[in-house]
C-alpha atoms as a PDB file:
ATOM      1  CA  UNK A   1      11.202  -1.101  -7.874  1.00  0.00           C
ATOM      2  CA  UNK A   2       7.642   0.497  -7.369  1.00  0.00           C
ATOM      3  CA  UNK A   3       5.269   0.633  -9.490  1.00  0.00           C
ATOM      4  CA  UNK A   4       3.773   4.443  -9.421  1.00  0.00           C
ATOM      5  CA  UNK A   5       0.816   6.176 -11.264  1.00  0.00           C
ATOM      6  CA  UNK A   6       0.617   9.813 -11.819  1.00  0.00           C
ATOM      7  CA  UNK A   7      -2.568  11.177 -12.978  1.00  0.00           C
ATOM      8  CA  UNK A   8      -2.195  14.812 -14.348  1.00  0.00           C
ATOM      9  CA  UNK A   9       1.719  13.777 -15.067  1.00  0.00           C
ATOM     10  CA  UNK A  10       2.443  15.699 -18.587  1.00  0.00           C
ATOM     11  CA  UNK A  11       3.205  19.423 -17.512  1.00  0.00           C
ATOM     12  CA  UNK A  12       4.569  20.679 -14.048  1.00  0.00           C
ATOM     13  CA  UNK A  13       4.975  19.043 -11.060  1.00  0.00           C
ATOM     14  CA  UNK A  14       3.037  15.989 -11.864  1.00  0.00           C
ATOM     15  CA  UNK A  15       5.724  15.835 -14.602  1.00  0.00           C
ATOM     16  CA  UNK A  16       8.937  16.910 -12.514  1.00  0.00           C
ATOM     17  CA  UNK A  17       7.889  13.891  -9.737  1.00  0.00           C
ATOM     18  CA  UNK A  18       7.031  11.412 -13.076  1.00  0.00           C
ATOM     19  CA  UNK A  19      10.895  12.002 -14.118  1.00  0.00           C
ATOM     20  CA  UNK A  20      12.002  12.060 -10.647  1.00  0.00           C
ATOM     21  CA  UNK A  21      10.734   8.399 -10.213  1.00  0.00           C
ATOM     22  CA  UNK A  22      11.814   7.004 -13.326  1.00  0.00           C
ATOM     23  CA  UNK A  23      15.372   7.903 -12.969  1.00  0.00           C
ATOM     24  CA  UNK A  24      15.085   6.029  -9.522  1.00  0.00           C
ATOM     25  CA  UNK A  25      14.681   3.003 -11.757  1.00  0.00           C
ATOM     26  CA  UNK A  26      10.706   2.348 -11.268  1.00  0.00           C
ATOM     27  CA  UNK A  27       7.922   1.749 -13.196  1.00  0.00           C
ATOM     28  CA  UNK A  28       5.829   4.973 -13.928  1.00  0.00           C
ATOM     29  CA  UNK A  29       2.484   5.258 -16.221  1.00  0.00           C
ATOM     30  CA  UNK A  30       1.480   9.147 -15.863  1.00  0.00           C
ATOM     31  CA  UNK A  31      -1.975  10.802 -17.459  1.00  0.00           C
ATOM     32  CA  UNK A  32      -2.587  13.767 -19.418  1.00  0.00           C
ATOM     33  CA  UNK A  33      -6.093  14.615 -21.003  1.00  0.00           C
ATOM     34  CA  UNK A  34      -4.180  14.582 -24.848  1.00  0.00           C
ATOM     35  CA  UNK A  35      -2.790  10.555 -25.737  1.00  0.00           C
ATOM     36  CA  UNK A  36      -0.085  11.888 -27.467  1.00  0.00           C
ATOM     37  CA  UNK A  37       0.862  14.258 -25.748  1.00  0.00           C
ATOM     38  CA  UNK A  38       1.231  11.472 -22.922  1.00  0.00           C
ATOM     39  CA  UNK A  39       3.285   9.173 -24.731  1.00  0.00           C
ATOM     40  CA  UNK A  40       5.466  11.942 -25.407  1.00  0.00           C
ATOM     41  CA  UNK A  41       6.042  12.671 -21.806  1.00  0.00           C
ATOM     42  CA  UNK A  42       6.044   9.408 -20.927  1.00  0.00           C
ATOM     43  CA  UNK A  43       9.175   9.196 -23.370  1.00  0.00           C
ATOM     44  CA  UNK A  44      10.895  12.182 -22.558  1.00  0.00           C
ATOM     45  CA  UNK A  45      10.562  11.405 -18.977  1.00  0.00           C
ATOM     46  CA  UNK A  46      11.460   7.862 -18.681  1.00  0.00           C
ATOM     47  CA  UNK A  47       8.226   6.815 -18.096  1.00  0.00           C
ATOM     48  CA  UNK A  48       7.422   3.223 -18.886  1.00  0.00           C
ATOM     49  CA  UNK A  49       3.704   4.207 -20.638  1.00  0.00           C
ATOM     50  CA  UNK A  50       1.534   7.777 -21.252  1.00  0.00           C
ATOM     51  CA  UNK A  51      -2.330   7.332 -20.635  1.00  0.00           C
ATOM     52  CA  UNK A  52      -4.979   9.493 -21.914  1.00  0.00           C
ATOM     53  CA  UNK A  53      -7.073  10.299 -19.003  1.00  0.00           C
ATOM     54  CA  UNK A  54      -9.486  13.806 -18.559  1.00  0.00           C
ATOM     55  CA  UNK A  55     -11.136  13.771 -14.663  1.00  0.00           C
ATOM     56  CA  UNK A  56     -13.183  16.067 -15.846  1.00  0.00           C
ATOM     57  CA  UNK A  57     -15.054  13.312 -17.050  1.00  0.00           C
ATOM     58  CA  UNK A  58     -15.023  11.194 -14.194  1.00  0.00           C
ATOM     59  CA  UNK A  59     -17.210   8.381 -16.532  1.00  0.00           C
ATOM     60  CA  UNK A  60     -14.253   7.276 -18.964  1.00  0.00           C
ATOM     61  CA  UNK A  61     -11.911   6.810 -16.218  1.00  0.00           C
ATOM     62  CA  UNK A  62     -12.059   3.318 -15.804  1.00  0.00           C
ATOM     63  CA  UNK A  63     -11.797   2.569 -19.604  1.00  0.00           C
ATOM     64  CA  UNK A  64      -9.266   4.814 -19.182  1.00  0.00           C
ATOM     65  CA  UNK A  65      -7.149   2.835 -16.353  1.00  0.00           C
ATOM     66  CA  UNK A  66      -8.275  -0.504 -17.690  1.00  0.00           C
ATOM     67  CA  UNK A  67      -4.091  -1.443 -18.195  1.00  0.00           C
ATOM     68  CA  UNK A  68      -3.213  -0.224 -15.247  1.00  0.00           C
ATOM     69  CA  UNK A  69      -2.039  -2.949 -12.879  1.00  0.00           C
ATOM     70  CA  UNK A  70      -0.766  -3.083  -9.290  1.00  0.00           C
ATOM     71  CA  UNK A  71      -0.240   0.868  -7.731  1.00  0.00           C
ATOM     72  CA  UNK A  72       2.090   0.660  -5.118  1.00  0.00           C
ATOM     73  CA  UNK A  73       2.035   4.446  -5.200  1.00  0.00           C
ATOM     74  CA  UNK A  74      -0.572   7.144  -6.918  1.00  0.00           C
ATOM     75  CA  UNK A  75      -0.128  10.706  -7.475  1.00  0.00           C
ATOM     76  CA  UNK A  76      -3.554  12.714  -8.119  1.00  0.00           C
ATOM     77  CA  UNK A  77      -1.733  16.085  -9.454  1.00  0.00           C
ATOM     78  CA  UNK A  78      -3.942  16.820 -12.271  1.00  0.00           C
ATOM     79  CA  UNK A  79      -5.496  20.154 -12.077  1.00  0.00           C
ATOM     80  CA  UNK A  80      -6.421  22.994 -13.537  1.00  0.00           C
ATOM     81  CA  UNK A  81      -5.968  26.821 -13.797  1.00  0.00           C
ATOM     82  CA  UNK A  82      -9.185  28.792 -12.493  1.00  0.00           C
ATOM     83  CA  UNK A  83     -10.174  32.719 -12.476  1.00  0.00           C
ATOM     84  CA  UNK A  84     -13.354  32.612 -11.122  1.00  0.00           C
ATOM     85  CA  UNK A  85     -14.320  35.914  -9.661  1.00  0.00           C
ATOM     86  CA  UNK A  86     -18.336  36.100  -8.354  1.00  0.00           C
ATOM     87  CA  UNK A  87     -19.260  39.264 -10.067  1.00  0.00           C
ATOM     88  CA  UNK A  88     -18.249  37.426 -13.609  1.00  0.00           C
ATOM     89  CA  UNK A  89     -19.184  33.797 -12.510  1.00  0.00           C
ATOM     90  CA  UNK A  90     -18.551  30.630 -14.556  1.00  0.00           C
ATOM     91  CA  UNK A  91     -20.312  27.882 -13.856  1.00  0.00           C
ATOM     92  CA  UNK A  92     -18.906  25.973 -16.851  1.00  0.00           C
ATOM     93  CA  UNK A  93     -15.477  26.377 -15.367  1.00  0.00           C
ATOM     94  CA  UNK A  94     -16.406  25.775 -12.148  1.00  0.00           C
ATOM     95  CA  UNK A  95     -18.439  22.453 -12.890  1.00  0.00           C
ATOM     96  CA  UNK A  96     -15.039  21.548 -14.579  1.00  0.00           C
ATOM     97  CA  UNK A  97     -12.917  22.358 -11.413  1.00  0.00           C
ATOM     98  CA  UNK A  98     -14.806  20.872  -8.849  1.00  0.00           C
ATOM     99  CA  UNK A  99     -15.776  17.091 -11.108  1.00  0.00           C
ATOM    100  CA  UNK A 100     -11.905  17.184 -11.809  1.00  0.00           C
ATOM    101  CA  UNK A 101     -10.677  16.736  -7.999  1.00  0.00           C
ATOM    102  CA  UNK A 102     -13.743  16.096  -6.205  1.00  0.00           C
ATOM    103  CA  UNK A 103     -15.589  13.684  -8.404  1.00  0.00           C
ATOM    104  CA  UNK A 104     -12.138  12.622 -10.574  1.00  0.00           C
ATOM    105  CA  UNK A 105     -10.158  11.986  -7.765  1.00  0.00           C
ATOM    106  CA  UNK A 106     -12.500   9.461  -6.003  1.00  0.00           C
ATOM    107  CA  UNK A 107     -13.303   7.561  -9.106  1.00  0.00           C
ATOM    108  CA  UNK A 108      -9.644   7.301  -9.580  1.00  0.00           C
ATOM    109  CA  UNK A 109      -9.661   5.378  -6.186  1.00  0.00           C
ATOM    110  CA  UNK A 110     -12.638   3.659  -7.032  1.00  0.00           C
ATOM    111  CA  UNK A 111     -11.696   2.214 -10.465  1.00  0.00           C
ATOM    112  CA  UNK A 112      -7.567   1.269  -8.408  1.00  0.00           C
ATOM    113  CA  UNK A 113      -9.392  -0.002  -5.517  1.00  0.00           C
ATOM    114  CA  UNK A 114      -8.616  -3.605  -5.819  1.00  0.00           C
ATOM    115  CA  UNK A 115      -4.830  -2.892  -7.217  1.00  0.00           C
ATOM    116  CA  UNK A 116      -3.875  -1.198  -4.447  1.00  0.00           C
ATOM    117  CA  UNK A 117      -2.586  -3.258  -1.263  1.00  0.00           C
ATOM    118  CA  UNK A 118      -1.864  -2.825   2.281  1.00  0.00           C
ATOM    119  CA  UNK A 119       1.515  -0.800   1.998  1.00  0.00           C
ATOM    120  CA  UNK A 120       0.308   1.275  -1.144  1.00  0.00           C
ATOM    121  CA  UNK A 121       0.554   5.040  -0.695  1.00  0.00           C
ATOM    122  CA  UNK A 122      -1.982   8.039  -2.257  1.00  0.00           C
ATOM    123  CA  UNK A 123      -0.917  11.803  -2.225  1.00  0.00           C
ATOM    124  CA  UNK A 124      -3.782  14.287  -3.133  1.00  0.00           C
ATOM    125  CA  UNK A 125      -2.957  18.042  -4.608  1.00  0.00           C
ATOM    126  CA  UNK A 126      -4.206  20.519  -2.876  1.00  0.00           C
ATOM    127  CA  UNK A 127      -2.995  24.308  -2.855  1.00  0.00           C
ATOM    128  CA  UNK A 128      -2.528  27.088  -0.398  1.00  0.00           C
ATOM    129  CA  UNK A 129      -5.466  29.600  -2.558  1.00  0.00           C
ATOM    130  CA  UNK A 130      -7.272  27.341   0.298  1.00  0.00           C
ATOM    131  CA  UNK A 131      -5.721  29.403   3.021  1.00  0.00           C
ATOM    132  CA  UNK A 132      -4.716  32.346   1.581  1.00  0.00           C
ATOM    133  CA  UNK A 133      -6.972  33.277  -1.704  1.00  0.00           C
ATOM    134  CA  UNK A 134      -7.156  35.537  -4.287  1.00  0.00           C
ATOM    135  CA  UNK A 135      -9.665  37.600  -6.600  1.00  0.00           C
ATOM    136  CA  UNK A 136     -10.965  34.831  -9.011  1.00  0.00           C
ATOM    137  CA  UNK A 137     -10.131  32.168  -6.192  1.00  0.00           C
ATOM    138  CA  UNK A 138     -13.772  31.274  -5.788  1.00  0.00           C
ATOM    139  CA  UNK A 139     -13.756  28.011  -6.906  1.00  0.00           C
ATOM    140  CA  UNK A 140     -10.262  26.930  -6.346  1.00  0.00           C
ATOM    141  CA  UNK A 141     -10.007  27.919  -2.908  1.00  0.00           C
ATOM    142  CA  UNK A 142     -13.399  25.809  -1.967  1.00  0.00           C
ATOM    143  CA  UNK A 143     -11.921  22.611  -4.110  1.00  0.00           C
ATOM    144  CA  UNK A 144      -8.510  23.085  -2.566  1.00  0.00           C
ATOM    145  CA  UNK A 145     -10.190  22.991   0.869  1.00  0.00           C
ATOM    146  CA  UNK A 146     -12.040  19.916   0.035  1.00  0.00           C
ATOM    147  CA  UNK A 147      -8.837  17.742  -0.422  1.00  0.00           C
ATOM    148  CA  UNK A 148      -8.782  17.860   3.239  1.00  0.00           C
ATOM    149  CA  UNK A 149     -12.312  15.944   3.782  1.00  0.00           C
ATOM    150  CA  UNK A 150     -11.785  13.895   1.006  1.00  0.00           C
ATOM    151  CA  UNK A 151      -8.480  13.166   2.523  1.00  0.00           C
ATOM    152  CA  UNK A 152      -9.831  11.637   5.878  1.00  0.00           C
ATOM    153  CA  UNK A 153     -12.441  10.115   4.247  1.00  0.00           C
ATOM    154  CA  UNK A 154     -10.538   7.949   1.745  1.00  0.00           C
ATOM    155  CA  UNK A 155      -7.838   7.166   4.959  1.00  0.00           C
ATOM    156  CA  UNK A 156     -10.381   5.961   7.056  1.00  0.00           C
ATOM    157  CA  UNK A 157     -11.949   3.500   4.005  1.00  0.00           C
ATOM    158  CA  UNK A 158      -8.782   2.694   2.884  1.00  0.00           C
ATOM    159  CA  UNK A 159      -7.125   1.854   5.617  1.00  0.00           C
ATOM    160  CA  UNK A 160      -4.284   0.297   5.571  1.00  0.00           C
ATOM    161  CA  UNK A 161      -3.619   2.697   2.432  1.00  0.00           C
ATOM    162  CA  UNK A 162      -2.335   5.879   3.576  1.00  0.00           C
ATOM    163  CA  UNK A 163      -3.698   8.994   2.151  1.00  0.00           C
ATOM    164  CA  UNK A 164      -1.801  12.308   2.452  1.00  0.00           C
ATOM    165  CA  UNK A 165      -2.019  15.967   0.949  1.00  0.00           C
ATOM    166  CA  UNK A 166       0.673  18.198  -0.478  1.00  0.00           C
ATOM    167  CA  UNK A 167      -0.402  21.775  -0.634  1.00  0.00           C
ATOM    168  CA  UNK A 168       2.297  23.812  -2.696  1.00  0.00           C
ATOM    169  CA  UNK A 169       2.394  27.669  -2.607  1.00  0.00           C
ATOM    170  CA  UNK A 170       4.254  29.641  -5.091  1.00  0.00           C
ATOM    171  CA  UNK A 171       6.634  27.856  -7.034  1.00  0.00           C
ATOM    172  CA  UNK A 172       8.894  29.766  -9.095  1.00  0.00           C
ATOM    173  CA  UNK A 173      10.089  27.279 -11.552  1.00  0.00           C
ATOM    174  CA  UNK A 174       6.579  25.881 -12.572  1.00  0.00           C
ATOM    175  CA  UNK A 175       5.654  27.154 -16.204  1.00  0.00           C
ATOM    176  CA  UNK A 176       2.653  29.367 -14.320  1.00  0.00           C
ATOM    177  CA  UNK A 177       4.633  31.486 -12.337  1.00  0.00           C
ATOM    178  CA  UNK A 178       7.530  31.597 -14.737  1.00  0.00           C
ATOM    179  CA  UNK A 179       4.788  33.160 -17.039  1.00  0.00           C
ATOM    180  CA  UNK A 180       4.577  35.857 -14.109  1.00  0.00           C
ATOM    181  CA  UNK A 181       6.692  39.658 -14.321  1.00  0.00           C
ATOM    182  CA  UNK A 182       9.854  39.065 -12.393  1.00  0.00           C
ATOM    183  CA  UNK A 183       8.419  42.194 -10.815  1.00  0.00           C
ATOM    184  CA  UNK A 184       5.600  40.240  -9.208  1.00  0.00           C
ATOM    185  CA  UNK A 185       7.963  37.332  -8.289  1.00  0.00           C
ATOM    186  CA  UNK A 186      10.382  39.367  -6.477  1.00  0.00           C
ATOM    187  CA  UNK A 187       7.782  40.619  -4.628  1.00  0.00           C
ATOM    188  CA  UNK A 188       6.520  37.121  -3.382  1.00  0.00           C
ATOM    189  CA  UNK A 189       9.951  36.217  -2.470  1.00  0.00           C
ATOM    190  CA  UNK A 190      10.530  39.066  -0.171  1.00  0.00           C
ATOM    191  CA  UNK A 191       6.948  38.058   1.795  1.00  0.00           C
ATOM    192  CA  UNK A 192       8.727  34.350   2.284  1.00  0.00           C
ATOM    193  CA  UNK A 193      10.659  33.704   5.359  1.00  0.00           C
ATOM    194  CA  UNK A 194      13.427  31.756   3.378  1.00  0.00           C
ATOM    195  CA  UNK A 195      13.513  34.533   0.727  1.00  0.00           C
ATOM    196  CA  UNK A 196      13.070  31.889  -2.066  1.00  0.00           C
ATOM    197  CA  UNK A 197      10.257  30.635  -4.003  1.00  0.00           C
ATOM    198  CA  UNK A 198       9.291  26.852  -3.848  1.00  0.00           C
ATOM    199  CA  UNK A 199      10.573  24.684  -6.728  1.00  0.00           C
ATOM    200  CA  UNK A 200       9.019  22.128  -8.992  1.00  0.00           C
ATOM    201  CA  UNK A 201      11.885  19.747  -7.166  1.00  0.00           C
ATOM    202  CA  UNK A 202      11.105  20.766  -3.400  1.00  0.00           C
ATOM    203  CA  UNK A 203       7.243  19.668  -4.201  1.00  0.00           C
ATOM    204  CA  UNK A 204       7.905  16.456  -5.857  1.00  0.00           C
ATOM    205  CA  UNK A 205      10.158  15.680  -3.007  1.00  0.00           C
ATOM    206  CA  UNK A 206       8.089  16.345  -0.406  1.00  0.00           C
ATOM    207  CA  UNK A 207       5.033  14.241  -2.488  1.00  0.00           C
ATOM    208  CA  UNK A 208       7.973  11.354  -2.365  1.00  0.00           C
ATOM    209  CA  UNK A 209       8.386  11.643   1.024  1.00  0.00           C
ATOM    210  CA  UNK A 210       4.638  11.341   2.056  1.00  0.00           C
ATOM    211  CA  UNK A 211       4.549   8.217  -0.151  1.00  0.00           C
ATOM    212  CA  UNK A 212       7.639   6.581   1.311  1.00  0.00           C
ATOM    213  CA  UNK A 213       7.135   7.711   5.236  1.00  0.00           C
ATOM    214  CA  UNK A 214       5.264   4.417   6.375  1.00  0.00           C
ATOM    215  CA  UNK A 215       4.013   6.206   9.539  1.00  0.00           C
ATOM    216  CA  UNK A 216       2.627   9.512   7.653  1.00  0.00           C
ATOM    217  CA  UNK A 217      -1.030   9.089   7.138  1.00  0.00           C
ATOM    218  CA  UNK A 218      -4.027  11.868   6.981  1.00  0.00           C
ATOM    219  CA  UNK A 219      -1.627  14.773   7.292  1.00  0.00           C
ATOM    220  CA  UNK A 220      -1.339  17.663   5.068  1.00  0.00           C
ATOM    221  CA  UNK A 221       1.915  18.953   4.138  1.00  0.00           C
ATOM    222  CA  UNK A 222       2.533  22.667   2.818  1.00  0.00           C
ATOM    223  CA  UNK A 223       5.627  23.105   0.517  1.00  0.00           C
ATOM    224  CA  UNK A 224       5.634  27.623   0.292  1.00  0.00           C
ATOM    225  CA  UNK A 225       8.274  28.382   2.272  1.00  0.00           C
ATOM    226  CA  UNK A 226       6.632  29.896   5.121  1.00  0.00           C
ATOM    227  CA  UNK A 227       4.780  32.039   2.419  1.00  0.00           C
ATOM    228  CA  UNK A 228       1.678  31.590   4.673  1.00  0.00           C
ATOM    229  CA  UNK A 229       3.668  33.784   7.678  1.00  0.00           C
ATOM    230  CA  UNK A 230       4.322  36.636   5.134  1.00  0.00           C
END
């Protein structure tokens, strides 16, 4: 049994891998900026405990983590929707973006440092507005980007700990793009090779496998597809 933290673990993917884990029998605390909304998860998952955690305010994370013991594995998949465009710019929003995975995700580290151990395993969230962006991208494309630095920096000043990067395109099944016109979807299926949109299930397994794959360390992983070739 493992003992696995996933921070941003109430909604999506960071849910979907939280209930993937727990049915595998281990122990699993995931985060999610409301408390009770967390426990709530945490119960309807199979999680042993729901945290309250926000990264966007990277200063109450280690109050926040206080009862959190050994990680053997960590999941950073907390993020946040962002429509950004230059002409209309939002610094509010994209202070918010860029403290929640560039500042958030390091003090995570920080505050776990000394209950991780050699064979413990971090995956990052990235996202693939990074290589192919949008209008209103601004912010999330440069963020998105970043998880490859921070990447490489936290493997080399971790190491032993391997640090890896998932970067999910389109995925059909997540409540986002469910959200979307089956118009629009159908479209985005025909520009992917396998002429199916990633699912919630294909991410969280490919997040397992970078935390299980003892010689995977400092590479980045895209789960679209082959969007990227359309």
């Amino acid at each position: 049994m493992s003992s696995v933290l996933v921070v941003g673990g109430t909604s999506g993917i960071g849910r979907e891998f939280a209930r993937m884990r727990a049915g595998r029998g281990d122990e699993v605390v995931l985060t999610g900026r409301d408390a009770h909304r967390a426990g709530t998860v945490a119960k309807e998952t199979g999680a042993a405990r729901g945290l309250a955690l926000d990264l966007s305010r990277p200063g109450e994370i280690a109050a926040a983590l206080a009862g959190v013991g050994r990680v053997d594995h960590l999941v950073l998949a907390g993020v946040t929707r962002d429509d950004n465009l230059v002409d209309e710019y939002d610094i509010d929003a994209a202070l918010s973006l860029v403290t929640l995975k560039l500042v958030g995700y390091p003090e995570v580290v920080h505050v776990l440092r000394t209950r991780l151990h050699d064979d413990s395993a971090i995956v990052l969230f990235g996202g693939q507005a990074k290589e192919r962006p949008y209008p209103g991208a601004t912010t999330v494309a440069a963020v998105n980007a970043g998880m490859t630095g921070l990447m490489h920096a936290l493997a080399v000043q971790l190491a032993p700990v391997r640090v890896n990067t998932i970067h999910p395109g389109v995925v059909g099944d997540s409540p986002y793009w469910l959200a979307k016109p089956e118009k629009a979807l159908a479209a985005l299926r025909t520009e992917t090779p396998t002429g199916r949109l990633a699912t919630m299930a294909d991410v969280a397994d490919a997040v397992d496998f970078l935390l299980r794959n003892r010689s995977v360390n400092a590479a980045e992983l895209s789960v679209d597809g082959g969007w990227l070739l359309g």
